[in-house]
N, C-alpha and C. Protein backbone atom coordinates (compact mmCIF):
# COMPACT_ATOMS: atom_id res chain seq x y z
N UNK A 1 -14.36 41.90 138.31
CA UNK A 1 -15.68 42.04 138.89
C UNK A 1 -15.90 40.90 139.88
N UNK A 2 -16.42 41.50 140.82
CA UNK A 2 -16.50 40.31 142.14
C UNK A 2 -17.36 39.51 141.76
N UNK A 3 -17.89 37.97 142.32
CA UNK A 3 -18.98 37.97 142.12
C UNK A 3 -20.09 38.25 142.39
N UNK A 4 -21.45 38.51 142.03
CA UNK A 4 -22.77 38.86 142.55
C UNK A 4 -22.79 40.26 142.35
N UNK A 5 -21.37 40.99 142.08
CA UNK A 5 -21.63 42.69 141.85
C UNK A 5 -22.23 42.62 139.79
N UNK A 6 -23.55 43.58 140.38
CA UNK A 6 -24.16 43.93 139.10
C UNK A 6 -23.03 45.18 138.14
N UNK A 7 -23.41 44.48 137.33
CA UNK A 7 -22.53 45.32 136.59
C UNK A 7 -23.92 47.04 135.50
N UNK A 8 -23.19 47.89 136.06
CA UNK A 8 -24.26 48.80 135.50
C UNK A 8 -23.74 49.22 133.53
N UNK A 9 -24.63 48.62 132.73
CA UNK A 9 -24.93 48.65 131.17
C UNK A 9 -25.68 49.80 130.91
N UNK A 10 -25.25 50.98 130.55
CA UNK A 10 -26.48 51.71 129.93
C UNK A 10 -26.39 51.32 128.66
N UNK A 11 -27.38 51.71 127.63
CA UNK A 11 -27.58 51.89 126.18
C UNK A 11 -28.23 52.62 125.83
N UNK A 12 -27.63 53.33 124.44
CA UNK A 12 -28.06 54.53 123.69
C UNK A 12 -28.63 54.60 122.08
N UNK A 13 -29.16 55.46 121.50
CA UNK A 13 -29.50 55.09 120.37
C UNK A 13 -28.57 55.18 119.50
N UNK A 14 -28.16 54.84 117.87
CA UNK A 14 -27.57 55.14 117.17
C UNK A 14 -28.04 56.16 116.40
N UNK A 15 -27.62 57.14 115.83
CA UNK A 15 -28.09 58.25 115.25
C UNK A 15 -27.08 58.67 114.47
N UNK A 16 -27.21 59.91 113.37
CA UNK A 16 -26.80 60.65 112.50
C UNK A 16 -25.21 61.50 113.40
N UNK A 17 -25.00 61.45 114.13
CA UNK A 17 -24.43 62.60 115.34
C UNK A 17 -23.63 61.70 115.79
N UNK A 18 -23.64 59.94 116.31
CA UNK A 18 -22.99 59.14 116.99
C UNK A 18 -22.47 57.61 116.23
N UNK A 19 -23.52 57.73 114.70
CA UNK A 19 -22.49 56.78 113.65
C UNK A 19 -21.53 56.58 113.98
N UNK A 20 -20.41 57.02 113.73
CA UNK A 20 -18.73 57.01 113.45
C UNK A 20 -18.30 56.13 115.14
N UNK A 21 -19.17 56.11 115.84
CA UNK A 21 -19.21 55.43 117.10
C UNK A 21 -19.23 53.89 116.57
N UNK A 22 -20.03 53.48 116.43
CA UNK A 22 -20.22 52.25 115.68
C UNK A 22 -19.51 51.83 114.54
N UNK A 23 -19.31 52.93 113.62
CA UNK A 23 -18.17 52.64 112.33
C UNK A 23 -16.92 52.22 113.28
N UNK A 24 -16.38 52.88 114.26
CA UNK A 24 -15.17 52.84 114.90
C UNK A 24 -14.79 51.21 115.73
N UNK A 25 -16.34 50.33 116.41
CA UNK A 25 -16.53 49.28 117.16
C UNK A 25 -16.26 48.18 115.69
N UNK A 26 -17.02 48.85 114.87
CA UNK A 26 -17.23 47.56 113.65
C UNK A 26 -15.97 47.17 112.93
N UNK A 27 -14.72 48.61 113.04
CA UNK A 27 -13.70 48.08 112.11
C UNK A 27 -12.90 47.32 114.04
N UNK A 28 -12.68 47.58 114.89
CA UNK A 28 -12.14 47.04 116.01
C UNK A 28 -12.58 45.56 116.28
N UNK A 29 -13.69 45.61 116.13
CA UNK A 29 -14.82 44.04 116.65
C UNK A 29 -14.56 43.29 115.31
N UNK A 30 -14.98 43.54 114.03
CA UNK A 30 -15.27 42.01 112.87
C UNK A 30 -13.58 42.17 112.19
N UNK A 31 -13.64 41.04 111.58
CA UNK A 31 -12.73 41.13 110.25
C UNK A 31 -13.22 41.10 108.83
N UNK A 32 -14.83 42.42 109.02
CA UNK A 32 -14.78 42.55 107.45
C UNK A 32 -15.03 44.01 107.51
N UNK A 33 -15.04 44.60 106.29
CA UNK A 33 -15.83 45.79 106.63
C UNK A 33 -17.28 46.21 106.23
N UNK A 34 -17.99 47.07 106.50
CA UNK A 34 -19.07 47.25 106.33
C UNK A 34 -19.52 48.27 105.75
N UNK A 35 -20.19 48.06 104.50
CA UNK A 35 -20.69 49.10 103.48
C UNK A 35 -21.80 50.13 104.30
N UNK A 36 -21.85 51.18 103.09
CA UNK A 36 -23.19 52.16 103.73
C UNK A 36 -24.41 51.36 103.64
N UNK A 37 -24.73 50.73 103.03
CA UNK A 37 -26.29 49.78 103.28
C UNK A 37 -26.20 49.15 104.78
N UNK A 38 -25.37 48.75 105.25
CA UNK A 38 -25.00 48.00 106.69
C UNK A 38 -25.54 49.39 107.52
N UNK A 39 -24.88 50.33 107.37
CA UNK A 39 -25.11 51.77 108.08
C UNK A 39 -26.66 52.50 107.79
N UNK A 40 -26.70 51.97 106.81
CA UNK A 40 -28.35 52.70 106.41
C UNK A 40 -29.16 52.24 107.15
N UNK A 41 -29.00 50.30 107.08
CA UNK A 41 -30.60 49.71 107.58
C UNK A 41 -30.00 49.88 109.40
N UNK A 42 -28.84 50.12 109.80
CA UNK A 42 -28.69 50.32 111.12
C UNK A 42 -29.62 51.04 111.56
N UNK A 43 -29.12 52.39 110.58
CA UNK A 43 -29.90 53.78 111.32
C UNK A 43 -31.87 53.50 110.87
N UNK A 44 -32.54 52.88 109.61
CA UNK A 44 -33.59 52.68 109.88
C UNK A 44 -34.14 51.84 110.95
N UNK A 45 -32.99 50.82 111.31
CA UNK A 45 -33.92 49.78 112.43
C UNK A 45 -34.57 50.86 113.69
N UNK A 46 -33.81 51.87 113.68
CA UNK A 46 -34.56 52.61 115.48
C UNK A 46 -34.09 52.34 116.15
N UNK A 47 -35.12 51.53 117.33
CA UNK A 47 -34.63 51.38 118.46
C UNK A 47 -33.78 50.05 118.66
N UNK A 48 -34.16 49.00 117.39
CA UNK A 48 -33.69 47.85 117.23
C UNK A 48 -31.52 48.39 117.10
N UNK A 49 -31.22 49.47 117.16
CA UNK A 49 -30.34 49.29 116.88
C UNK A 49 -29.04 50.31 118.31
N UNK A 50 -28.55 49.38 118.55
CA UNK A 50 -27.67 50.29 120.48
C UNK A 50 -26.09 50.17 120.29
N UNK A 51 -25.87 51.21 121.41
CA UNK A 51 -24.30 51.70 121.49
C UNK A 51 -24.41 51.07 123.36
N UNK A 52 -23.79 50.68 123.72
CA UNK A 52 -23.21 49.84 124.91
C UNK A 52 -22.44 50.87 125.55
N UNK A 53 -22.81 51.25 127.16
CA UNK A 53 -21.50 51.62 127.68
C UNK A 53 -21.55 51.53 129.30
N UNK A 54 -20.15 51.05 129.11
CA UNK A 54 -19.92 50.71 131.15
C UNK A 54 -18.93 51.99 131.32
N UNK A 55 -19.44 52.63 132.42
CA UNK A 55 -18.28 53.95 133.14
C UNK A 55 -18.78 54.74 132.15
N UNK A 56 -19.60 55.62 131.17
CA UNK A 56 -19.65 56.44 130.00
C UNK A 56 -18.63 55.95 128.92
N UNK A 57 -18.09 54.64 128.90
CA UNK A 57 -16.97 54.11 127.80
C UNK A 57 -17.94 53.31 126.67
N UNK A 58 -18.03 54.05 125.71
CA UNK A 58 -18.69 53.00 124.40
C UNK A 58 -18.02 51.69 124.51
N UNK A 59 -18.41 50.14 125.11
CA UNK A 59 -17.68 49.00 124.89
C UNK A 59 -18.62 48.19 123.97
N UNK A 60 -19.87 48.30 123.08
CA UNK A 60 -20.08 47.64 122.42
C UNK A 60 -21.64 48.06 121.69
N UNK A 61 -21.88 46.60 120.64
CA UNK A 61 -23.27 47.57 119.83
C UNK A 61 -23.99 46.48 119.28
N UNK A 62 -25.18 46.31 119.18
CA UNK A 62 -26.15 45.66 118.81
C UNK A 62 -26.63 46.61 117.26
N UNK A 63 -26.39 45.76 115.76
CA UNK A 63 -26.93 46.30 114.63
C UNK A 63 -27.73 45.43 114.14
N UNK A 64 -28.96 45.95 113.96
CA UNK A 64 -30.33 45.42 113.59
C UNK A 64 -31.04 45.32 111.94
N UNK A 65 -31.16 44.58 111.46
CA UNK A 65 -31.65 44.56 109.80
C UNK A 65 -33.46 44.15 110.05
N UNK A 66 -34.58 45.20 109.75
CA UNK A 66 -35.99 44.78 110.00
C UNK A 66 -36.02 44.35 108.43
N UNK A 67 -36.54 43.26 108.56
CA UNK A 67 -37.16 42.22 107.12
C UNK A 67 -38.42 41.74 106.76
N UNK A 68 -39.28 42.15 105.84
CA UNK A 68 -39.99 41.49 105.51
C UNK A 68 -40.17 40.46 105.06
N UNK A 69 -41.34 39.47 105.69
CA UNK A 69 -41.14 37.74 104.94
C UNK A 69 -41.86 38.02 104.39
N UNK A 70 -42.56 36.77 103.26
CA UNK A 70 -43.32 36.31 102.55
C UNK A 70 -45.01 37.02 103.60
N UNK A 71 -45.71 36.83 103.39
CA UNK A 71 -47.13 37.25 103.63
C UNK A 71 -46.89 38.67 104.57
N UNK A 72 -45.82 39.27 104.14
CA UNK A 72 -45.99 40.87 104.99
C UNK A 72 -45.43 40.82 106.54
N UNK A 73 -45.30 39.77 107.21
CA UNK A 73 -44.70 39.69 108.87
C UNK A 73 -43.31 40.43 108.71
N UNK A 74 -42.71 41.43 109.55
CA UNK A 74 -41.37 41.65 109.56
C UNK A 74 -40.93 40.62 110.63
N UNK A 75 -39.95 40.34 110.67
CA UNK A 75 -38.59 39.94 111.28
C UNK A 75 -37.84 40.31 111.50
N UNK A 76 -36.75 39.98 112.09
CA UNK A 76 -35.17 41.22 113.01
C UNK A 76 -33.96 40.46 112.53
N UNK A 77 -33.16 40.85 112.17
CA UNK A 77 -31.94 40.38 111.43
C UNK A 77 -30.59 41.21 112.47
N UNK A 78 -30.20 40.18 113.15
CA UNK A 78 -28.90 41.30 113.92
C UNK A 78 -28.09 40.83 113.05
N UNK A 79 -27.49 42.10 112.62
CA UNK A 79 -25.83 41.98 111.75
C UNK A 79 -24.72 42.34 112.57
N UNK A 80 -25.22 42.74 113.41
CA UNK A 80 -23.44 42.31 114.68
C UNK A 80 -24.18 42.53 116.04
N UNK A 81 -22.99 41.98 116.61
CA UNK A 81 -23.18 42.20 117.97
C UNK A 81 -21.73 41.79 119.09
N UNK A 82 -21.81 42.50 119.40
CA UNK A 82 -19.90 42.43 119.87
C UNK A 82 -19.79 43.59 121.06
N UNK A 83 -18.62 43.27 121.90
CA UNK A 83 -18.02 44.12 122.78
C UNK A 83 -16.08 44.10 122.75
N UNK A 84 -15.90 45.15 122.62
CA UNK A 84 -14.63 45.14 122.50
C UNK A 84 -13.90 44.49 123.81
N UNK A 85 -12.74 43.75 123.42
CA UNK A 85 -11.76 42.64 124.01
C UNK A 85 -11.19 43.16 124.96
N UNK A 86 -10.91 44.25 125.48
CA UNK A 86 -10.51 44.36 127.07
C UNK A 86 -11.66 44.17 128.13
N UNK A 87 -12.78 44.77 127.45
CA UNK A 87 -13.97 44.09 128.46
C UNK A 87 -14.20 42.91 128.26
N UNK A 88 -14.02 42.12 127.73
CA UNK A 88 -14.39 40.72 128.13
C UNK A 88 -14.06 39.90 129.05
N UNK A 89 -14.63 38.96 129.76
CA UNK A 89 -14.00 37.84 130.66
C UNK A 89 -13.70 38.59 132.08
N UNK A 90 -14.36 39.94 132.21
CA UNK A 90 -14.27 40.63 133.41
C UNK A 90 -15.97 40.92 134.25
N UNK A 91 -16.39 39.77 133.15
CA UNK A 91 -18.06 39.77 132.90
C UNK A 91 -18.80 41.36 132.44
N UNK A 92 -18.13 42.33 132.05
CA UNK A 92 -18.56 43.23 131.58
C UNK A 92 -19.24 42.62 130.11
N UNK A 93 -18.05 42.15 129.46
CA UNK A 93 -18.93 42.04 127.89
C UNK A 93 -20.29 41.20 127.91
N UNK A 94 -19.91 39.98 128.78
CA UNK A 94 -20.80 39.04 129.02
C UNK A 94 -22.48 40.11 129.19
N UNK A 95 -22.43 41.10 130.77
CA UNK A 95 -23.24 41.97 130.82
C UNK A 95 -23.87 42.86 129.69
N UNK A 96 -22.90 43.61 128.86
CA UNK A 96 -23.73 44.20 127.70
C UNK A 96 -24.00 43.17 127.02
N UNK A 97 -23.46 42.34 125.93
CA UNK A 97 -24.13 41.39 125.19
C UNK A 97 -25.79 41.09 125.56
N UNK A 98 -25.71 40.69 126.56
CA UNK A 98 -26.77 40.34 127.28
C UNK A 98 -28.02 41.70 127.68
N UNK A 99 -27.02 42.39 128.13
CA UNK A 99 -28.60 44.00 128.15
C UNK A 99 -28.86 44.18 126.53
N UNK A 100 -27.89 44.18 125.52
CA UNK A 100 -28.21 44.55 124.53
C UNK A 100 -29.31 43.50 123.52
N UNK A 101 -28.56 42.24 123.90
CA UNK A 101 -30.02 41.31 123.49
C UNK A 101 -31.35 40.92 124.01
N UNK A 102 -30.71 41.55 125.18
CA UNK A 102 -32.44 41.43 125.68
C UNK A 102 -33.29 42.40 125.43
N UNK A 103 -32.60 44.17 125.18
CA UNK A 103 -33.23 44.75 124.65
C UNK A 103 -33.82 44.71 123.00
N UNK A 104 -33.34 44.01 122.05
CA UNK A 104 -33.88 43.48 121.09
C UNK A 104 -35.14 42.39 120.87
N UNK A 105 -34.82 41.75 121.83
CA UNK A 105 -35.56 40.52 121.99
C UNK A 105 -36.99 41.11 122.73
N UNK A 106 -36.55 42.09 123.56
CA UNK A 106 -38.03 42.78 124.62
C UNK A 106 -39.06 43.63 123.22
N UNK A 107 -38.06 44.05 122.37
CA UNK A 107 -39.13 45.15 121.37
C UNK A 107 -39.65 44.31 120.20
N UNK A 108 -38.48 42.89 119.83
CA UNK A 108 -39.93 41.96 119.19
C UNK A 108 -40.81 41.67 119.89
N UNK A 109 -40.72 41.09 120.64
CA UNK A 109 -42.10 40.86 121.67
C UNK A 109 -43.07 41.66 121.94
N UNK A 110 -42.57 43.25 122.26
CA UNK A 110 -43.93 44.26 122.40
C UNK A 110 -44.60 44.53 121.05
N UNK A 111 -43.54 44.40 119.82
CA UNK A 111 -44.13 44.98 118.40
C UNK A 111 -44.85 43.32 117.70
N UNK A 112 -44.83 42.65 118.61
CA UNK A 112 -45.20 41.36 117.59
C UNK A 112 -44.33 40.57 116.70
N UNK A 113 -42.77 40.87 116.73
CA UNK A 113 -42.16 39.96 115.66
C UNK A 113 -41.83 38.79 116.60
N UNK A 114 -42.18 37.70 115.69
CA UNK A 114 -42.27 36.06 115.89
C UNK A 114 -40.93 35.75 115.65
N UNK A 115 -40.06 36.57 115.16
CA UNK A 115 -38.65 35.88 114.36
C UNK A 115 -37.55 36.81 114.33
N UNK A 116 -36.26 36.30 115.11
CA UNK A 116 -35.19 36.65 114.75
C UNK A 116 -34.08 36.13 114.63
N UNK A 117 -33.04 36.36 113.57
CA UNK A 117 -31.71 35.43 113.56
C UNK A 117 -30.61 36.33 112.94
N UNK A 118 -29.98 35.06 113.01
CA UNK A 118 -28.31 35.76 112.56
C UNK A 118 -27.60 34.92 112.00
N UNK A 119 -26.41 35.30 111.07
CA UNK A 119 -25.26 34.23 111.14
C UNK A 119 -24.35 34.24 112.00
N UNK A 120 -23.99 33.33 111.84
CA UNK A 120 -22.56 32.92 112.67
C UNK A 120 -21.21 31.96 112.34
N UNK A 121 -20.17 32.46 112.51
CA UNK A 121 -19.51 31.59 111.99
C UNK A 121 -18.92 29.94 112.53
N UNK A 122 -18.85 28.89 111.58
CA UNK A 122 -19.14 27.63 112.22
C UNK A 122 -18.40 27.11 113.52
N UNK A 123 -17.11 27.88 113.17
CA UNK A 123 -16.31 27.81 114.61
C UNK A 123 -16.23 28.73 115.93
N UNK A 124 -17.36 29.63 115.83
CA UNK A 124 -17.75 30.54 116.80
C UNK A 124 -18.35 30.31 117.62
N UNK A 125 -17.60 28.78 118.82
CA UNK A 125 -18.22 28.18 119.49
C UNK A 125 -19.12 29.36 120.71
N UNK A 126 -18.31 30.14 121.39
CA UNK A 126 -18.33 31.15 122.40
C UNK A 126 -19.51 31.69 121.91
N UNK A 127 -19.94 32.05 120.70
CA UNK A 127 -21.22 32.92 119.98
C UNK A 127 -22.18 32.21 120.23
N UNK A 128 -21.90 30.88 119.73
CA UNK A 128 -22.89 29.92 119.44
C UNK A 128 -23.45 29.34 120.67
N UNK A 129 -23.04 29.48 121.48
CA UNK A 129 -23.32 29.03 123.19
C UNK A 129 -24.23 30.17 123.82
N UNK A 130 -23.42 31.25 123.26
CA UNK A 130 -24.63 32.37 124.13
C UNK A 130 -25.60 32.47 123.45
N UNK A 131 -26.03 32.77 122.20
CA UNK A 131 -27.44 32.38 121.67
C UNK A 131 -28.23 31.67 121.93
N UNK A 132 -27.65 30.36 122.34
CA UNK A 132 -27.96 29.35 122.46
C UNK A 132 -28.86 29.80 124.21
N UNK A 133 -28.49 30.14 124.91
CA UNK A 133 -28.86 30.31 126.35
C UNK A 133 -29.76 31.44 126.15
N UNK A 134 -30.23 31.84 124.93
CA UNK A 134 -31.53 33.12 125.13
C UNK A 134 -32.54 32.29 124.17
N UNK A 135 -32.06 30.73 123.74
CA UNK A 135 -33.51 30.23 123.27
C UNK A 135 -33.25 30.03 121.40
N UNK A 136 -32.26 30.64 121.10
CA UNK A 136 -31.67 30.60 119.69
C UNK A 136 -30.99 29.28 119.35
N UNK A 137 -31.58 28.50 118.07
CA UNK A 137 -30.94 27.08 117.68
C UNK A 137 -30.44 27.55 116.09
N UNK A 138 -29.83 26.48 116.08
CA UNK A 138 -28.77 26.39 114.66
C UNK A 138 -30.59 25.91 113.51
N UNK A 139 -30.40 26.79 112.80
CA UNK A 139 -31.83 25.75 111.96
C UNK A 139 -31.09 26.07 110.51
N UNK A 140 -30.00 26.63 110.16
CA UNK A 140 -29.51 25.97 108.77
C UNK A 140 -27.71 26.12 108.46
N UNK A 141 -27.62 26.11 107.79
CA UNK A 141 -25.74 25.91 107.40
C UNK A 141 -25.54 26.55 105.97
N UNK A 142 -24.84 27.49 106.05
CA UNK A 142 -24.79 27.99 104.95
C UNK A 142 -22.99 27.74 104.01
N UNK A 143 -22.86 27.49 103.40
CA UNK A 143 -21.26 26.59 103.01
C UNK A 143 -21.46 28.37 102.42
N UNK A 144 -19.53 28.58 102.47
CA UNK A 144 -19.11 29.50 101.54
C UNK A 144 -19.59 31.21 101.71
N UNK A 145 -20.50 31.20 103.05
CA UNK A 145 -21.04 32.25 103.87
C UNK A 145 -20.04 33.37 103.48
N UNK A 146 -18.83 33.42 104.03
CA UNK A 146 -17.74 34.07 103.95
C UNK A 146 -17.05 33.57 103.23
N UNK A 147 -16.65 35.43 102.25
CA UNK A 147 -15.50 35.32 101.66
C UNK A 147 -13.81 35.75 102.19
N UNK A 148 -13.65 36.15 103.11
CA UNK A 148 -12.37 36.57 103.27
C UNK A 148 -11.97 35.83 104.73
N UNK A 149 -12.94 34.81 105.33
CA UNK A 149 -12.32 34.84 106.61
C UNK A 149 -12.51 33.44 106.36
N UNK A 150 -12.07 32.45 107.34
CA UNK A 150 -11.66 30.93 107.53
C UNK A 150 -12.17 30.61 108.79
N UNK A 151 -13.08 29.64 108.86
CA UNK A 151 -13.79 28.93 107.48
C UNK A 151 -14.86 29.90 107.20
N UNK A 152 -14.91 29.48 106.13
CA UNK A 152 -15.84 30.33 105.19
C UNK A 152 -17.43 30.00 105.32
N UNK A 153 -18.01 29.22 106.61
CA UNK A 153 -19.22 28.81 106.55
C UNK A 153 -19.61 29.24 107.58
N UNK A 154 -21.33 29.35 107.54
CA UNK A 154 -21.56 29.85 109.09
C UNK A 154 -23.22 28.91 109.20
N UNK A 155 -23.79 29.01 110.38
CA UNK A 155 -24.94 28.57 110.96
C UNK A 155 -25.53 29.71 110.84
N UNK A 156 -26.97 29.35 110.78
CA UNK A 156 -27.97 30.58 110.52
C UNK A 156 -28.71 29.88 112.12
N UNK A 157 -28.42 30.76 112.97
CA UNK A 157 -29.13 30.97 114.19
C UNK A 157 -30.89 31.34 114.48
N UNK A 158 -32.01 31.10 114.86
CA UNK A 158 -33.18 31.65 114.53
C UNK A 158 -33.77 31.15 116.29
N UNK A 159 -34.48 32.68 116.75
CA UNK A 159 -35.21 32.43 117.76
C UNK A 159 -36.52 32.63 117.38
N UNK A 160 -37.45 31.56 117.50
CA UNK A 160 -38.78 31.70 117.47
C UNK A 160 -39.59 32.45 118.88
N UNK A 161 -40.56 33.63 118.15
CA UNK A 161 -40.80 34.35 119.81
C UNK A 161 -42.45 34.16 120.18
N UNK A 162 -42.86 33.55 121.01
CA UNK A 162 -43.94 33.03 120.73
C UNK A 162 -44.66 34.24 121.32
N UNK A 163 -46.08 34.29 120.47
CA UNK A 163 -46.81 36.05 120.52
C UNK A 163 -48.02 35.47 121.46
N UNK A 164 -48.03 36.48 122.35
CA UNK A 164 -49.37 36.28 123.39
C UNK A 164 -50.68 36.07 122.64
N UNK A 165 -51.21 34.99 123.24
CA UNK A 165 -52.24 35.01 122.56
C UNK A 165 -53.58 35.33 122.88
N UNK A 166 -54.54 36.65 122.14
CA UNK A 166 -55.69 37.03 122.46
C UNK A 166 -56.54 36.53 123.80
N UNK A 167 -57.59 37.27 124.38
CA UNK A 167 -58.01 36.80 125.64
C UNK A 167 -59.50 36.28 124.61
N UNK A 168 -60.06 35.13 125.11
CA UNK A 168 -61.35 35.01 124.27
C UNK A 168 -62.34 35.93 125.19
């Protein structure tokens, strides 16, 4: 990709019909696998939850967990977010990552959620940098996070989204 050429990202919903789309990114993209509860709260998040594609090619997916805190506020929990490895570093992945979090980040903001995070793993410098550039800080450490992968710890990432406030 040259520079200054936009790269065109559409995104789509996840649904009952295009699952196995995402089952297919999730065993390619992580090194764990992912139960039907992972797939359940996907398909309840809605819109919180996208399929990535440059040229009509599925290259990646944003999966969303909605949470309730303490006094009733929900919150947004992304449980992945990835683009498969031939698009990368051609600024394609860079591009979806980025349409796909901003489309998360745009529907807390219209629905009112103040809060979203993720883990990450501690040596996932590359992860931890791009979060980092949409406003996301490290606010805890979790030892022993992971069981099957090395190291086994990750940072709990959290963007605070600050909510417009009333006109007096």
């Amino acid at each position: 990709m040259g520079a200054g050429r936009e790269v065109a990202i559409s995104l789509d919903g996840v649904r009952d019909k295009n699952l196995m789309q995402l089952r297919k990114l999730n065993t390619a993209l992580f090194p764990v696998r992912y139960n039907d509860k992972y797939y359940a709260d996907a398909l309840a998040s809605g819109e919180f939850t996208k399929l990535a594609y440059y040229s009509d090619i599925c290259v990646g997916s944003i999966a969303c967990r909605l949470e309730k805190k303490e006094g009733g506020a929900i919150c947004v929990y992304i449980m992945t977010l990835g683009v498969l490895a031939p698009y990368r570093g051609l600024g394609i992945g860079f591009a979806a990552c980025t349409r796909l979090l901003n489309h998360v980040l745009d529907l807390c903001s219209k629905q009112n959620m103040s809060e979203i995070y993720l883990h990450v793993q501690t040596n996932n410098e590359d992860a931890i940098n791009f979060y980092k550039k949409f406003g996301f800080e490290i606010t805890d450490t979790i030892h022993n996070y992971y069981t099957n992968i090395t190291p086994p710890d990750c940072y709990v990432l959290t963007k605070f989204i600050a909510q417009p406030q009333p006109k007096k």
